[in-house]
Structures are given as structure tokens and as C-alpha cells.
N, C-alpha and C. Protein backbone atom coordinates (compact mmCIF):
# COMPACT_ATOMS: atom_id res chain seq x y z
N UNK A 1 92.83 115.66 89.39
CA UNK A 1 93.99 116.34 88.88
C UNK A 1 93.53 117.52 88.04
N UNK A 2 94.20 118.30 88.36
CA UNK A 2 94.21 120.05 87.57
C UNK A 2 94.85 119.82 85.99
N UNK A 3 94.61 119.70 84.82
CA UNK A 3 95.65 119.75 83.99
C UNK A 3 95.98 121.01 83.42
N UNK A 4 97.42 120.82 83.49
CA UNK A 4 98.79 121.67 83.48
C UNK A 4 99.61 121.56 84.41
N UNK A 5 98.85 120.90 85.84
CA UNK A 5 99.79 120.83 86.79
C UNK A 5 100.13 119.37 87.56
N UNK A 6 101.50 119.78 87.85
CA UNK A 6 101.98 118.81 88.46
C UNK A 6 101.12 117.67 89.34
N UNK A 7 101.92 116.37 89.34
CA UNK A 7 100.54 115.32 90.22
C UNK A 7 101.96 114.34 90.60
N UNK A 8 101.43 113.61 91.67
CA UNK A 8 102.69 112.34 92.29
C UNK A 8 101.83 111.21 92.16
N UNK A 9 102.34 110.33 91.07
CA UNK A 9 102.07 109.16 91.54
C UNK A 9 102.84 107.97 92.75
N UNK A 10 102.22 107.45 93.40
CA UNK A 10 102.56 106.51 94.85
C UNK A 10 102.02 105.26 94.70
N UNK A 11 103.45 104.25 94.64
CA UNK A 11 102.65 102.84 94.66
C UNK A 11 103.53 102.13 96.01
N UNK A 12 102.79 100.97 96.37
CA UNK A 12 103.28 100.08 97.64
C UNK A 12 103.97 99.09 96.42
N UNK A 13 105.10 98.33 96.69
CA UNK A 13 105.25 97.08 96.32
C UNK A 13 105.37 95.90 97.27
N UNK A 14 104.90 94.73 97.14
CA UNK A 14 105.40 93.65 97.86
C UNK A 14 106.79 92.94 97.22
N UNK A 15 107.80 92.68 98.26
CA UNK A 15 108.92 92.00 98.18
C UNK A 15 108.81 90.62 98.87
N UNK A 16 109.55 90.08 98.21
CA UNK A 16 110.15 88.77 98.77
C UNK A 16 111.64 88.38 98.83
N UNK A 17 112.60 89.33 98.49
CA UNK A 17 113.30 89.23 98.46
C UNK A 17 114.25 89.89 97.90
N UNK A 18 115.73 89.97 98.34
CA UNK A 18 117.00 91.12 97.59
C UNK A 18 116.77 91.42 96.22
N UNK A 19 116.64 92.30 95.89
CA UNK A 19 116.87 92.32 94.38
C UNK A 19 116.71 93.56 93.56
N UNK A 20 117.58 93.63 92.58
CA UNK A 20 117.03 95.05 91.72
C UNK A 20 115.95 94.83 90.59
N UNK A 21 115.24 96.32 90.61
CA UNK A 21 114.63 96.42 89.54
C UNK A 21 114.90 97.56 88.82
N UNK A 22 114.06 97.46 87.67
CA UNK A 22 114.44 98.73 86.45
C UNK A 22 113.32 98.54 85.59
N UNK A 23 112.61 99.71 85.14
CA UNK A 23 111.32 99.69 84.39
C UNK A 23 111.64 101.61 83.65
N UNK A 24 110.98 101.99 83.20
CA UNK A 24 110.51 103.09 82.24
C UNK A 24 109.05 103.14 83.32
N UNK A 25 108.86 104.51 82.82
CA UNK A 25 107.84 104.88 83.98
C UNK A 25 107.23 105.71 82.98
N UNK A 26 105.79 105.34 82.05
CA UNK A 26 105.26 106.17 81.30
C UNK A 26 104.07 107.09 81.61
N UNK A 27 103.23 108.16 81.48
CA UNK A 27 101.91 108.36 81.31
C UNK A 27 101.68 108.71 80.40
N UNK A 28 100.42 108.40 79.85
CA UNK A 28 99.51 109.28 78.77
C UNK A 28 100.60 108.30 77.60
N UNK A 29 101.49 107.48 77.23
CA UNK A 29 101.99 107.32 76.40
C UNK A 29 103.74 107.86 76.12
N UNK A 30 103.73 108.75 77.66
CA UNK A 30 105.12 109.88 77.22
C UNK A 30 106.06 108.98 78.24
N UNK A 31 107.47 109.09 77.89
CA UNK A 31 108.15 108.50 79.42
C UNK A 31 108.68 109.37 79.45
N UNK A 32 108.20 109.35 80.70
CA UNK A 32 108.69 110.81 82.02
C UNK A 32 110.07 110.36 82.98
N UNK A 33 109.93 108.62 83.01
CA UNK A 33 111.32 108.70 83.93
C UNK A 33 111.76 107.27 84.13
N UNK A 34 112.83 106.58 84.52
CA UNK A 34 113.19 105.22 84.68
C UNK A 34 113.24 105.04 86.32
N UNK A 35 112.89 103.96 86.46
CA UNK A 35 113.03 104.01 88.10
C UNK A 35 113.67 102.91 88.59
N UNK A 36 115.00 102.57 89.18
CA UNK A 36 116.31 101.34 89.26
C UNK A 36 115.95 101.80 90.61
N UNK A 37 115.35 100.47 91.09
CA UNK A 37 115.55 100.24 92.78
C UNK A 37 115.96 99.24 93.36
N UNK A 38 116.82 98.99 94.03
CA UNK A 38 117.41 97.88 94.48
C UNK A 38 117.40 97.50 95.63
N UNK A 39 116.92 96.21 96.25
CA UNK A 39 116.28 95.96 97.70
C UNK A 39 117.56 95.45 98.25
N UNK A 40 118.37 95.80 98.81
CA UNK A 40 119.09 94.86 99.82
C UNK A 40 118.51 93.88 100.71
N UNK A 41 117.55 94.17 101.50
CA UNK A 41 117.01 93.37 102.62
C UNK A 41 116.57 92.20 101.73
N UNK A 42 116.41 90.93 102.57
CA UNK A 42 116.29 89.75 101.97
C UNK A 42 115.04 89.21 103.19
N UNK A 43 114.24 88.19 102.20
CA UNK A 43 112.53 88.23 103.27
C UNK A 43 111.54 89.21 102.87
N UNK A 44 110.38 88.42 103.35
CA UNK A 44 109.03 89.92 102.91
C UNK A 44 109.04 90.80 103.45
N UNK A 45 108.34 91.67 102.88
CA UNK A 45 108.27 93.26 102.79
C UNK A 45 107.52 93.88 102.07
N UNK A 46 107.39 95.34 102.17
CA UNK A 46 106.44 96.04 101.33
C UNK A 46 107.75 97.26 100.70
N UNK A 47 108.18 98.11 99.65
CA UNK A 47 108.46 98.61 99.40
C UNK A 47 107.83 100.03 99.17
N UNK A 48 107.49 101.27 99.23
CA UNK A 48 107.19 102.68 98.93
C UNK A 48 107.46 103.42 98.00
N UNK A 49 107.27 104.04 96.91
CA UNK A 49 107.38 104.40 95.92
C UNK A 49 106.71 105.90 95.19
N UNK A 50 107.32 106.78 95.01
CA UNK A 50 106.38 107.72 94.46
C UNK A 50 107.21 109.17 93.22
N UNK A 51 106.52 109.10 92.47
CA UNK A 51 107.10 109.88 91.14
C UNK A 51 106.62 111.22 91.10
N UNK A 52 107.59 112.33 90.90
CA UNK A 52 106.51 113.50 90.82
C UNK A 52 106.41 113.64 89.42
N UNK A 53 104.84 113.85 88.89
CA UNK A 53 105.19 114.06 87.43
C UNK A 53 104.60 115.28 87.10
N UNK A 54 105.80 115.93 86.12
CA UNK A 54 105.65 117.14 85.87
C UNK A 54 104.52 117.02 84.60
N UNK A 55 103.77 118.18 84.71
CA UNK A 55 102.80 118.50 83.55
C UNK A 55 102.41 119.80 82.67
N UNK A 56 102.63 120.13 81.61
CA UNK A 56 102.51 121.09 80.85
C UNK A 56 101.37 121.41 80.15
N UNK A 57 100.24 120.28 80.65
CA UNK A 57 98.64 120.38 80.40
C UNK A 57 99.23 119.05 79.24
N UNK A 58 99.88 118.43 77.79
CA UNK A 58 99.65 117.77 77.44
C UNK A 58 99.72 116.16 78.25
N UNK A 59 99.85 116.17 79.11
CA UNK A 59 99.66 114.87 79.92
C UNK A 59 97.97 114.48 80.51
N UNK A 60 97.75 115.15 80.46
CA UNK A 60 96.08 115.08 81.46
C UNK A 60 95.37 116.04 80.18
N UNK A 61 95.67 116.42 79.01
CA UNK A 61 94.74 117.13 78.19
C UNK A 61 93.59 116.03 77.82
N UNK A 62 93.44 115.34 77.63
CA UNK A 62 92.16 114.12 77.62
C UNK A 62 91.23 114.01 79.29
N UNK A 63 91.84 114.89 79.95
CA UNK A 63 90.87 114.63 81.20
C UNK A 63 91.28 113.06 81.90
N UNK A 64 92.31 112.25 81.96
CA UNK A 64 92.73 111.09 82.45
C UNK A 64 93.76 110.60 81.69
N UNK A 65 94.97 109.61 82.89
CA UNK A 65 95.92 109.42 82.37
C UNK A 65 95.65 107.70 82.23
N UNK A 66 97.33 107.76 81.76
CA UNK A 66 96.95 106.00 81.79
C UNK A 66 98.63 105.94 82.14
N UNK A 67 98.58 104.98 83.40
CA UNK A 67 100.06 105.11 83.52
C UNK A 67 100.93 103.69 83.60
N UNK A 68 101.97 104.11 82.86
CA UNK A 68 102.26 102.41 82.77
C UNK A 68 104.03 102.17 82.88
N UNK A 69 104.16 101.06 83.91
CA UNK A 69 105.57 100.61 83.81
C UNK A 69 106.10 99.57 83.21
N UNK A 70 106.81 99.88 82.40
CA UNK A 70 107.63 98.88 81.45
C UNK A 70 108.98 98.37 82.34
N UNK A 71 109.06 96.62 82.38
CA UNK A 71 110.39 95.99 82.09
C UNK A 71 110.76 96.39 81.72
N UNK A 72 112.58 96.72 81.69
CA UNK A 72 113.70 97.37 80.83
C UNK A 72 114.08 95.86 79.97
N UNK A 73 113.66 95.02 80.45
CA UNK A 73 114.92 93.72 79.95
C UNK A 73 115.88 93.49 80.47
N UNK A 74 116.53 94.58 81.15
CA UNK A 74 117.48 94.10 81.59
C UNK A 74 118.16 92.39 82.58
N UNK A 75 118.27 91.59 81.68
CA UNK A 75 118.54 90.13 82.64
C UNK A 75 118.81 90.05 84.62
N UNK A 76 119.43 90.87 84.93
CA UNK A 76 119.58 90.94 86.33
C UNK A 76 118.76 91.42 87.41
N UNK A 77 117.74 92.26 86.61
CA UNK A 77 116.57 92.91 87.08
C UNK A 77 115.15 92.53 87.19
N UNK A 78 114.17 93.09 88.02
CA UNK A 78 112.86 91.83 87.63
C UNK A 78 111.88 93.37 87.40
N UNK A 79 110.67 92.62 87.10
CA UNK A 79 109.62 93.53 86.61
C UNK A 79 108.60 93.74 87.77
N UNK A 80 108.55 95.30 88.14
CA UNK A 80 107.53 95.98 89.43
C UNK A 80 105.91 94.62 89.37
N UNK A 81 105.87 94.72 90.34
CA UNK A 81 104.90 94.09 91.08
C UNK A 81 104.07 94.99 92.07
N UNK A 82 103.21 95.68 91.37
CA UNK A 82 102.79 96.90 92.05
C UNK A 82 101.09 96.40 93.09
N UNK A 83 101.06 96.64 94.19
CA UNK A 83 100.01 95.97 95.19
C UNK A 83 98.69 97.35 95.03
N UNK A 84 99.18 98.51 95.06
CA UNK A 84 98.70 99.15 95.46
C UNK A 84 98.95 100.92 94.70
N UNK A 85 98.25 101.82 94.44
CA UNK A 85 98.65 102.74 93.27
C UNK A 85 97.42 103.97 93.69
N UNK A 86 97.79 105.12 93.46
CA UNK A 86 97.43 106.33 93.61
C UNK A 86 97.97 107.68 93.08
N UNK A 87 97.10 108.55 92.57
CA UNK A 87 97.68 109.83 92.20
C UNK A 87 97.23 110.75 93.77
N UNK A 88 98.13 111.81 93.36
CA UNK A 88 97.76 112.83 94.25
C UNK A 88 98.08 113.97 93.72
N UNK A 89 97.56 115.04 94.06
CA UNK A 89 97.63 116.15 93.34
C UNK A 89 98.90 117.12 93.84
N UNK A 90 98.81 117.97 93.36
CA UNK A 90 100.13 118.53 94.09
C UNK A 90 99.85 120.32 94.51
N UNK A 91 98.27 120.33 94.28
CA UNK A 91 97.92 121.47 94.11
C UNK A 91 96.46 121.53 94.46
């Protein structure tokens, strides 16, 4: 990653079943965005996922991020189960 510029993070999830989720989507410490996804299909599966995150150089000014999804709490919702995770650059 270039810092100042933009990067996508992309994760796979495994499912087992209908259901929503909801988390905060942080890097570096900052939250950049919430992400509410809700599976209709019922049975396994893999889900697809990917965030563009914008950058103004203080996100990647340390030379590496640290990226992290938070549970909302919300009772009806469950917490990401992430299989698989990658940045990509955008530039």
C-alpha cells in the first residue's frame, strides 16, 4: 500500500445459515464504516465482502494497518466470521 492512497479491503465469509450481521469496520484505530449484511439463503456457503478505504496518508502513516471488526451488540445480529482477508491496492 501507497500511503495517502486509497486501498480495498476483501474478506470471504463462511455461512451456515440465514442471518444478519452488523459490526463497525475499523483501521489503524479510526472507524471508517459499519457493514449490516443479511443472508437470506439458508445452508452453507461462502459470503464475499470488500470495503474501499479511503486514505488521507493518516491511516497507513506508520507504514501498516491493523484492521479490525467489531460486534455492534446488536441481539438479532451475529459477529463476522471472517475465513479469509486481503488488502489490495487501488493504485
Amino acid at each position: 500500500m501507497t500511503s495517502g492512497t486509497a486501498f480495498i479491503f476483501r474478506a470471504i465469509e463462511p455461512c451456515d445459515q440465514a442471518r444478519a450481521e452488523d459490526h463497525d469496520f475499523a483501521v489503524s484505530g479510526t472507524k471508517v464504516t459499519n457493514r449490516l449484511y443479511e443472508r437470506t439463503t439458508d445452508g452453507e456457503g461462502t459470503a464475499t465482502f470488500q470495503v474501499l478505504i479511503p486514505d488521507d496518508g493518516t491511516l497507513t502513516s506508520a507504514g501498516k494497518v491493523m484492521i479490525r471488526l467489531t460486534y455492534t451488540g446488536v441481539n438479532v445480529h451475529y459477529e463476522p466470521s471472517i475465513a479469509d482477508a486481503w488488502l489490495i491496492a487501488t493504485s
